[in-house]
C-alpha atoms as a PDB file:
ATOM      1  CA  UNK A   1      76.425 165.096 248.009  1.00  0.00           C
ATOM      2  CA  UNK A   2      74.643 167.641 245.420  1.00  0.00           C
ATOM      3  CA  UNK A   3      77.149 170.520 244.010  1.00  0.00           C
ATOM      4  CA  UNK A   4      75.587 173.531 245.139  1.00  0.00           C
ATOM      5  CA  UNK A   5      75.912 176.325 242.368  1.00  0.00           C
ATOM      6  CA  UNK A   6      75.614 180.084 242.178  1.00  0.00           C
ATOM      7  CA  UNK A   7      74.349 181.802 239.448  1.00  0.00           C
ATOM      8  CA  UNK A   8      76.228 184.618 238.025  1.00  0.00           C
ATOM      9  CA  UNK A   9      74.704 187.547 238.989  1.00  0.00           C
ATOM     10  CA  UNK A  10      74.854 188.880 235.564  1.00  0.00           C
ATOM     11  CA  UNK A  11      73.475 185.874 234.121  1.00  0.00           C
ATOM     12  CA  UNK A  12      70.702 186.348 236.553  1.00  0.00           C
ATOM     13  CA  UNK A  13      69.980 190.173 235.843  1.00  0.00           C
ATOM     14  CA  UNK A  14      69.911 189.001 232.328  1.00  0.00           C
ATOM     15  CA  UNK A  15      67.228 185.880 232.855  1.00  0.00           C
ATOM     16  CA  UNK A  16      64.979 188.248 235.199  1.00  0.00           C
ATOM     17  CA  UNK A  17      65.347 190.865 232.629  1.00  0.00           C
ATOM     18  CA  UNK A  18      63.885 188.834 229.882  1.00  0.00           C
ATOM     19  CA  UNK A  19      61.580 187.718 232.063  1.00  0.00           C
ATOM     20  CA  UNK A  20      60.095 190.708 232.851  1.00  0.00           C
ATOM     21  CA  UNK A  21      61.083 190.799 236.110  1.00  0.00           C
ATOM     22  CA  UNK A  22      62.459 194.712 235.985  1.00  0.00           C
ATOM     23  CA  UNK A  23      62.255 195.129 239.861  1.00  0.00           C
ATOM     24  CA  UNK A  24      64.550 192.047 240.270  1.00  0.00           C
ATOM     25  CA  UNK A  25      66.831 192.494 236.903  1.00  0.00           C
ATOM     26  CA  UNK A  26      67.694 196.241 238.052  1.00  0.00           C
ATOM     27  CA  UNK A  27      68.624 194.858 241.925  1.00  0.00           C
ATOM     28  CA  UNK A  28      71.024 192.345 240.361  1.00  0.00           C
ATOM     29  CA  UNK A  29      72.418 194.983 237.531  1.00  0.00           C
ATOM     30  CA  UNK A  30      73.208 197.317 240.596  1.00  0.00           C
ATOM     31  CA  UNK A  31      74.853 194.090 242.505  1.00  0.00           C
ATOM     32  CA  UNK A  32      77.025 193.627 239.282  1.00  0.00           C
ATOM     33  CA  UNK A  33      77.968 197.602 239.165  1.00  0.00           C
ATOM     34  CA  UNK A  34      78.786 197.456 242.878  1.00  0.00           C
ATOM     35  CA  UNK A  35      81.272 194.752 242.157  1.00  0.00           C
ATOM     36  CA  UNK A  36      82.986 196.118 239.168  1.00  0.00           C
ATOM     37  CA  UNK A  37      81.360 199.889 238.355  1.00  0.00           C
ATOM     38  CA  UNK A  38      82.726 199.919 234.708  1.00  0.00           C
ATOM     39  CA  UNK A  39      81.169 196.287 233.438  1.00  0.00           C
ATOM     40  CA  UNK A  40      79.784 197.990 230.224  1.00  0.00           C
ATOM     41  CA  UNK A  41      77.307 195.305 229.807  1.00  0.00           C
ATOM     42  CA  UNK A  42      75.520 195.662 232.861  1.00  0.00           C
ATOM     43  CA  UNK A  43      75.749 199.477 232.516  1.00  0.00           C
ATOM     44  CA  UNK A  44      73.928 199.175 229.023  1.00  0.00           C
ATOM     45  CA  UNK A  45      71.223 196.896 229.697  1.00  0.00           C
ATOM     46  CA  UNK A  46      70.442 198.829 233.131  1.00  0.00           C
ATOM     47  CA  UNK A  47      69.841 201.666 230.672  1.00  0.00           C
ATOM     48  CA  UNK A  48      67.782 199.559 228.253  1.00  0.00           C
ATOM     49  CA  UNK A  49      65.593 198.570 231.705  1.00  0.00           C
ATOM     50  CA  UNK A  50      65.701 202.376 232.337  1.00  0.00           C
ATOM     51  CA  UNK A  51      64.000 202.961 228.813  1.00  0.00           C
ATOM     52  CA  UNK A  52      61.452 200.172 228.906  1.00  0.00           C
ATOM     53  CA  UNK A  53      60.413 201.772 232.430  1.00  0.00           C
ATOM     54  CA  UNK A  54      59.946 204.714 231.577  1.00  0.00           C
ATOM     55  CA  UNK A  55      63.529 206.502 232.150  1.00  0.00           C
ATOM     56  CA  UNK A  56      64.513 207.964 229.031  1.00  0.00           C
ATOM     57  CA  UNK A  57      66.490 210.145 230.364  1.00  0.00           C
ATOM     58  CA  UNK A  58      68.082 207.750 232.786  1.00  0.00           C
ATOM     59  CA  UNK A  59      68.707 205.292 230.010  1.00  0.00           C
ATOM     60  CA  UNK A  60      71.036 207.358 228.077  1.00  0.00           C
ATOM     61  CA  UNK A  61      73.373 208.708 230.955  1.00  0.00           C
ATOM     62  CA  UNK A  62      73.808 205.106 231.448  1.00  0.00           C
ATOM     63  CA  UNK A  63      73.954 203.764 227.653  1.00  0.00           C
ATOM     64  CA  UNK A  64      76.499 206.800 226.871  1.00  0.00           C
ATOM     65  CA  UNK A  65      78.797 205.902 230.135  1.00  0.00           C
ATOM     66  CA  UNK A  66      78.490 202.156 228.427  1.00  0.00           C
ATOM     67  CA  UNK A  67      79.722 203.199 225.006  1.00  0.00           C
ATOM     68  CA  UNK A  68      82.767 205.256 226.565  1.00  0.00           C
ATOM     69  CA  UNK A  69      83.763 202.102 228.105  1.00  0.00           C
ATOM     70  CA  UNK A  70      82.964 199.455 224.982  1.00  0.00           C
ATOM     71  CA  UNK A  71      81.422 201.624 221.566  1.00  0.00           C
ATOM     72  CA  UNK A  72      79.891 198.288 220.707  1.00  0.00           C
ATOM     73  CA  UNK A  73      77.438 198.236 217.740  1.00  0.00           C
ATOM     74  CA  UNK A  74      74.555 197.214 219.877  1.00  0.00           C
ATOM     75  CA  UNK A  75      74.718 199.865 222.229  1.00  0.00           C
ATOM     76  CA  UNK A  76      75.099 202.531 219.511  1.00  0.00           C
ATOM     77  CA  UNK A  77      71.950 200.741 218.270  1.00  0.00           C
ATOM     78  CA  UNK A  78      69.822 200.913 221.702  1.00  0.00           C
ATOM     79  CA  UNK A  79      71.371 204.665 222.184  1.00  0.00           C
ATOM     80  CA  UNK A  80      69.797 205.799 218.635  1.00  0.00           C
ATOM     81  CA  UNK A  81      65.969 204.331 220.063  1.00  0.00           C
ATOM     82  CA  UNK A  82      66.701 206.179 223.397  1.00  0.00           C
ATOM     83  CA  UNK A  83      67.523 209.686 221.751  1.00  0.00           C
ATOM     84  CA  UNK A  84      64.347 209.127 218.928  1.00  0.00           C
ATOM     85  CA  UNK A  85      62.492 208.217 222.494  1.00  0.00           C
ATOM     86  CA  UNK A  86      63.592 211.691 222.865  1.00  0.00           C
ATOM     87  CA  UNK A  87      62.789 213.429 220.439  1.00  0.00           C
ATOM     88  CA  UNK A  88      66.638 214.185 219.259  1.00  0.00           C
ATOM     89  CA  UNK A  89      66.249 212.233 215.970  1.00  0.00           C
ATOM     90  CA  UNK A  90      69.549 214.002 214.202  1.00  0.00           C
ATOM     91  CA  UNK A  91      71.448 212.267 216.885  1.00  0.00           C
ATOM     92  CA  UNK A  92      69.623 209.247 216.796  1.00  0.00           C
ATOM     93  CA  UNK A  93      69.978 209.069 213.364  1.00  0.00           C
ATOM     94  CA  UNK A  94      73.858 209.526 213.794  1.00  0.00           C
ATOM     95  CA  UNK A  95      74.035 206.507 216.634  1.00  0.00           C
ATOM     96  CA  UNK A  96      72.356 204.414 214.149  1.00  0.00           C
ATOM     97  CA  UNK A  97      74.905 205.043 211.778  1.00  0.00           C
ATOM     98  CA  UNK A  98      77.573 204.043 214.021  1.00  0.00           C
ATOM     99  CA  UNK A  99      76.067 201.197 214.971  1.00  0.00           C
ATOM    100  CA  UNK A 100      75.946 199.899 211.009  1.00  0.00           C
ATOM    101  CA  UNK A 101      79.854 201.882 210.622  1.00  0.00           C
ATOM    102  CA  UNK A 102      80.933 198.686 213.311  1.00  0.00           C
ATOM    103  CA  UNK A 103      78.056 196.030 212.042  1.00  0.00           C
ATOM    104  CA  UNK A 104      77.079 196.663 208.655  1.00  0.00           C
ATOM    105  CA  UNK A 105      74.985 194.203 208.416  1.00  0.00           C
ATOM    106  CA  UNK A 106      72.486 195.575 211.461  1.00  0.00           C
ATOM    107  CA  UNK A 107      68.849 195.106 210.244  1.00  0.00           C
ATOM    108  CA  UNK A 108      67.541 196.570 213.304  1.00  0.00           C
ATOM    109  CA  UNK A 109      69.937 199.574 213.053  1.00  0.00           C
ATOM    110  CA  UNK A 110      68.783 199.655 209.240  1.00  0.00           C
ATOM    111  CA  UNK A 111      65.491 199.904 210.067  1.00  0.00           C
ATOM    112  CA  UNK A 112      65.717 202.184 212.853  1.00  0.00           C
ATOM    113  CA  UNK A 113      67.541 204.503 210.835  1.00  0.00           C
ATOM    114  CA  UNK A 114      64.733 204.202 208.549  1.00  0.00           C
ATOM    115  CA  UNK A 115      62.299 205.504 210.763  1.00  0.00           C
ATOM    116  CA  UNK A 116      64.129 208.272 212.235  1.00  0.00           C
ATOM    117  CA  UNK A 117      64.887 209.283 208.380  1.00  0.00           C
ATOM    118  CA  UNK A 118      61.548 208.920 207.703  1.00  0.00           C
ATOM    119  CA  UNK A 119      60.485 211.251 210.699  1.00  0.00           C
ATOM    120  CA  UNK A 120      62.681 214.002 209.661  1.00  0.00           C
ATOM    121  CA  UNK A 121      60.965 214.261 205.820  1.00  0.00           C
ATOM    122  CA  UNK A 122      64.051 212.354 203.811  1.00  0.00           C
ATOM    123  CA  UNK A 123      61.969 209.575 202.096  1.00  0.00           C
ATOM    124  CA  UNK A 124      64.314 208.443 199.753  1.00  0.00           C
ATOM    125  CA  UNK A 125      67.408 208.276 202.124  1.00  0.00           C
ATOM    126  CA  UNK A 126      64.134 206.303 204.142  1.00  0.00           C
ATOM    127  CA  UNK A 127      63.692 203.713 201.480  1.00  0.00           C
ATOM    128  CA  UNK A 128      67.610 203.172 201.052  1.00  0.00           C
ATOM    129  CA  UNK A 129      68.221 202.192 205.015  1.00  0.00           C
ATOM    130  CA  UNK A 130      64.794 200.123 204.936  1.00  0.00           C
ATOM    131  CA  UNK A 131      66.149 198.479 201.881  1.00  0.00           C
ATOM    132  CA  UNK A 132      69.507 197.747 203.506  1.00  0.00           C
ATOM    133  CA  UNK A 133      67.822 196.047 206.509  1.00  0.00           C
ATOM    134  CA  UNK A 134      65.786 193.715 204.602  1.00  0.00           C
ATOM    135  CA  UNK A 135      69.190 192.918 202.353  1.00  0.00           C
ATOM    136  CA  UNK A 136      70.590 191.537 206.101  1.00  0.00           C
ATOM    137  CA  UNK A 137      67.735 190.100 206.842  1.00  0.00           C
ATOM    138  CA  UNK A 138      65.276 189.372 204.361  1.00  0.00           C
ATOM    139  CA  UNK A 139      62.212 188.039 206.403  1.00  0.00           C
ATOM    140  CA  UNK A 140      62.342 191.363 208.438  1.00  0.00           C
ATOM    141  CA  UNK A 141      58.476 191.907 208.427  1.00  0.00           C
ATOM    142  CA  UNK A 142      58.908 195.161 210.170  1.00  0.00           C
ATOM    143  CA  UNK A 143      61.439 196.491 207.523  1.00  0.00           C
ATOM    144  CA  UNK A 144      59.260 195.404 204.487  1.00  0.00           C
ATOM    145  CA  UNK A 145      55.847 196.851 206.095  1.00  0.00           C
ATOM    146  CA  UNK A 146      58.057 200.642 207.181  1.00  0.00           C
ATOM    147  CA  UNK A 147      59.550 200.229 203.310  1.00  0.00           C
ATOM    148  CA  UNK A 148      56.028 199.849 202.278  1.00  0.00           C
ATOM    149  CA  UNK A 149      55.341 203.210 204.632  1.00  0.00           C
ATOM    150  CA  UNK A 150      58.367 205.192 203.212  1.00  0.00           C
ATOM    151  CA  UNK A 151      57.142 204.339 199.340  1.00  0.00           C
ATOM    152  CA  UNK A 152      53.937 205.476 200.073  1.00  0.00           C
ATOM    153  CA  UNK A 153      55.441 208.958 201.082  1.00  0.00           C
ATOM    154  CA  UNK A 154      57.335 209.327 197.870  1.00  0.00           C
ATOM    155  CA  UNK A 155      53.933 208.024 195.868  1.00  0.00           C
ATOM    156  CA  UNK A 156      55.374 204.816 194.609  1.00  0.00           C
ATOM    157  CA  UNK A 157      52.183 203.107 196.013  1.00  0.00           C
ATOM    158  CA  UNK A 158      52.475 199.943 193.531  1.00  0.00           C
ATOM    159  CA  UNK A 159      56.206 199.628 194.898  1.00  0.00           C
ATOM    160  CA  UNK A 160      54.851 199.493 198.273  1.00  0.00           C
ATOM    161  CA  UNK A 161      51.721 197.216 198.214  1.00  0.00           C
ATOM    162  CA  UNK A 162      54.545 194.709 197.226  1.00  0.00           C
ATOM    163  CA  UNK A 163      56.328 195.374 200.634  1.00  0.00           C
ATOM    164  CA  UNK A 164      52.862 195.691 202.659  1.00  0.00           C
ATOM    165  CA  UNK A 165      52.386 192.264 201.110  1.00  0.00           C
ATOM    166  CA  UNK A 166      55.615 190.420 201.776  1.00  0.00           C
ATOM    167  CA  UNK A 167      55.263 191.885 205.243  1.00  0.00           C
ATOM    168  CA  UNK A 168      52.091 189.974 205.227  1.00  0.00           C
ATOM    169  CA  UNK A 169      53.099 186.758 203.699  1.00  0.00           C
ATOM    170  CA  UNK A 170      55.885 186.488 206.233  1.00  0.00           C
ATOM    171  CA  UNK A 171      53.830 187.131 209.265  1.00  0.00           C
ATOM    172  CA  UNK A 172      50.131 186.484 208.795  1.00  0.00           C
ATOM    173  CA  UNK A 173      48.990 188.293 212.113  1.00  0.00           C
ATOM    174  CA  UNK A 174      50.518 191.214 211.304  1.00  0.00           C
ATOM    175  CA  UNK A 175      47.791 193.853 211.544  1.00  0.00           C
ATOM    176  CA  UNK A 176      49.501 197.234 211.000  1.00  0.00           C
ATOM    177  CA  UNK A 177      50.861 195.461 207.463  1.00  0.00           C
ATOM    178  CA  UNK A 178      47.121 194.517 206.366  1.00  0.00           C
ATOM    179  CA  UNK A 179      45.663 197.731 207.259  1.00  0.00           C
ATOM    180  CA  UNK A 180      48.749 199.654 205.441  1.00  0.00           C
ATOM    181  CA  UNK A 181      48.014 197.498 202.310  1.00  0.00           C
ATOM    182  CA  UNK A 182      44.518 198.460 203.022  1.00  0.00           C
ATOM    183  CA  UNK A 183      45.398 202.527 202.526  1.00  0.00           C
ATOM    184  CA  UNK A 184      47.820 201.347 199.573  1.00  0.00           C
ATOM    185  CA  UNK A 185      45.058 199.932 197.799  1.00  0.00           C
ATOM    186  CA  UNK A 186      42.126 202.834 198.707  1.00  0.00           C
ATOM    187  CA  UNK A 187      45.335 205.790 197.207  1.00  0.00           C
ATOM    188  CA  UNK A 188      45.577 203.748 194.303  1.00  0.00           C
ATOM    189  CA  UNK A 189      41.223 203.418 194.334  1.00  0.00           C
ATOM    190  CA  UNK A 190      40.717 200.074 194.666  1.00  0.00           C
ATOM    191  CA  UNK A 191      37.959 199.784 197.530  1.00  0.00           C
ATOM    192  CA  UNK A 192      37.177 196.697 196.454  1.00  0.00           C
ATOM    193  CA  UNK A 193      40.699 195.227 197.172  1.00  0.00           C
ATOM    194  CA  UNK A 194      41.067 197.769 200.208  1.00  0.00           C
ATOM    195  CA  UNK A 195      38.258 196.781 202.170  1.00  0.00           C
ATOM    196  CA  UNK A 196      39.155 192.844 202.803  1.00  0.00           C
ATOM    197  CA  UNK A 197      42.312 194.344 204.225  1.00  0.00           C
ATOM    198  CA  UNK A 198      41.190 196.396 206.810  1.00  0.00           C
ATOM    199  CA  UNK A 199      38.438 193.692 207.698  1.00  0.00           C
ATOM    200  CA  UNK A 200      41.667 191.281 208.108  1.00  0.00           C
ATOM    201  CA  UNK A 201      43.361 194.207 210.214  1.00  0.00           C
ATOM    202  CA  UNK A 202      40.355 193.814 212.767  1.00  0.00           C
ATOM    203  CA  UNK A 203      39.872 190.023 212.565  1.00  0.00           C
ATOM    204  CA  UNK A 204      43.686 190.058 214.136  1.00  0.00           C
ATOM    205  CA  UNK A 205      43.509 193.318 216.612  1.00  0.00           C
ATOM    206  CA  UNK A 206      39.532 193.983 216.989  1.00  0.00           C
ATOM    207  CA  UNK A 207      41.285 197.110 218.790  1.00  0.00           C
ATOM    208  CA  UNK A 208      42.997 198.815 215.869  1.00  0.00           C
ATOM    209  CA  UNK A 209      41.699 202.132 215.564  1.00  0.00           C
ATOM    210  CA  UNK A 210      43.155 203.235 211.790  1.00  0.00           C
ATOM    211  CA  UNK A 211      41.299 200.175 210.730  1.00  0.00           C
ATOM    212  CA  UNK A 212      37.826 200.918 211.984  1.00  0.00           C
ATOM    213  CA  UNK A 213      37.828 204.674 211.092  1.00  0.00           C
ATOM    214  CA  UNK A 214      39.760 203.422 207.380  1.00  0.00           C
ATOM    215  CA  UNK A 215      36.627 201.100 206.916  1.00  0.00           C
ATOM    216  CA  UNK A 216      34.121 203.287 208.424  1.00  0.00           C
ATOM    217  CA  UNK A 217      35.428 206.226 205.897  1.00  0.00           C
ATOM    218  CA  UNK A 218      35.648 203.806 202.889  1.00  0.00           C
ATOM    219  CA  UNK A 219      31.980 202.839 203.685  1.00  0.00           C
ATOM    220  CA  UNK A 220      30.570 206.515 204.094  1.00  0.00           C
ATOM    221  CA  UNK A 221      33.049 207.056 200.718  1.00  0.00           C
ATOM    222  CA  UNK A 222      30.644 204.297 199.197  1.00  0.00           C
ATOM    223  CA  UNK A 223      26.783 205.731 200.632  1.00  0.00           C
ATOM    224  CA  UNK A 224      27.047 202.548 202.944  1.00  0.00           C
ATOM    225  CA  UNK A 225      26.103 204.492 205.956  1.00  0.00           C
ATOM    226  CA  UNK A 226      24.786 202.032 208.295  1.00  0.00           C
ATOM    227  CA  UNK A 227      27.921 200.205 208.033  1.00  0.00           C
ATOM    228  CA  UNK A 228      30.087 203.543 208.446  1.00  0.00           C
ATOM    229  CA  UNK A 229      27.989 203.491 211.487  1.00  0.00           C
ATOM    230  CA  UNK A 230      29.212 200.021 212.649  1.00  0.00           C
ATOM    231  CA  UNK A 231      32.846 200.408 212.004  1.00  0.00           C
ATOM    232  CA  UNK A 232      33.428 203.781 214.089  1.00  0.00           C
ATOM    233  CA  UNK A 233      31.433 202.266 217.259  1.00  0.00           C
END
C-alpha cells in the first residue's frame, strides 16, 4: 500500500512562493499563522509576498512583528529594501546595518546599504559598503557594477571602468554594466571605446532606454545625425 504524505504547509507556502504562485503562497502563509500566529518565518516571508505585490506598507507591519519575535539578519535585511521601497532610506540604511551587526559577512545587506548610502549623497561611505559586499562575495556582479556607479560619483572614473568591467566579465548579459562602462568611457572621452558598449547594452536588452538615447547623443556629439536619428526611434 503507497504511504500517503502531507506536505508541510510551510514547506508548501515556501515552494508556491518561489514559484510564483503569490495567490496560493499567501493562502498557505495565512494557514501556517492560523495554526501558530507567532511562526516568525511565515510572518516574514508573508511580508516579503506583501512587497513583491505591491504592499509596502503591508510588508513592514508584518516584517517588523517578525523581527520582534526572531531579529534575524535576513529579516533586518528584507526590512531595510521595504523602508528604501519607502522612501525612509535613514532607516533603511540603519536595518541594513543590523542585518551585517548579526551577519557580517551579508553581501546583499552590503550592497543594499550601498545603495541607500548612495541615495542619500555619502559616496565614499557608498564605495566602503559596496566594497565590503564584494569582499563576501567576490563574483557579486551587482556589487561591482553599483561600486562602479558610486566611483563615478566621486570622479574616480578609471577606478570604476575596472568594476563596470569585472561586472561584465562575470556576467556577460549584463546590460546595465555595459552601458555604465559605456558612460565611464564617454566622461573620460573615449567615444571610440564608449560606443561598442552601449551597442553591446542593446544587443542584450534591445529595450534599454539609457543606451539608445547614450548612443543617439554620442552620435549627434560626433555630426553623425542620421544615426542619432536611428538610435532614439
Amino acid at each position: 500500500m503507497a504511504v500517503i504524505t502531507h506536505e508541510d504547509p510551510f514547506d508548501a507556502a515556501l515552494r508556491e512562493h518561489q514559484a510564483g504562485h503569490f495567490a496560493a503562497a499567501q493562502a498557505l502563509y495565512g494557514e501556517v499563522l492560523e495554526r501558530d500566529s507567532q511562526n516568525p518565518d511565515a510572518m516574514h516571508l508573508l511580508g516579503v509576498l506583501a512587497l513583491q505585490t505591491g504592499r509596502a506598507d503591508a510588508a513592514l507591519v508584518l516584517i517588523e512583528r517578525a523581527i520582534a519575535i526572531k531579529p534575524a539578519a535576513a529579516f533586518f535585511g528584507n526590512l531595510g529594501i521595504v523602508l528604501a521601497a519607502l522612501g525612509k532610506l535613514d532607516r533603511a540604511v540603519d536595518a541594513y546595518r543590523r542585518a551585517i551587526a548579526s551577519r557580517p559577512d551579508f553581501p546583499e545587506a552590503h550592497n543594499n546599504l550601498g545603495t541607500a548610502l548612495r541615495q542619500t549623497g555619502q559616496a565614499q561611505a557608498a564605495i566602503a559598503a559596496y566594497r565590503q559586499a564584494i569582499v563576501a562575495r567576490p563574483d557579486f556582479a551587482e556589487a561591482h557594477n553599483n561600486l562602479g556607479l558610486a566611483l563615478c560619483d566621486a570622479e574616480r572614473i578609471d577606478d570604476a571602468i575596472v568594476h563596470f568591467r569585472k561586472a561584465v566579465a562575470i556576467l556577460p548579459q549584463y546590460a546595465q554594466a555595459r552601458n555604465n562602462l559605456g558612460n565611464a568611457f564617454h566622461r573620460r572621452g573615449d567615444l571610440r571605446m564608449a560606443i561598442p558598449c552601449w551597442r553591446e547594452a542593446l544587443s542584450l536588452m534591445p529595450d534599454l532606454p539609457e543606451a539608445h538615447n547614450n548612443l543617439g547623443n554620442a552620435f549627434k556629439e560626433m555630426g553623425r545625425l542620421d544615426d542619432a536619428a536611428d538610435s532614439f526611434n
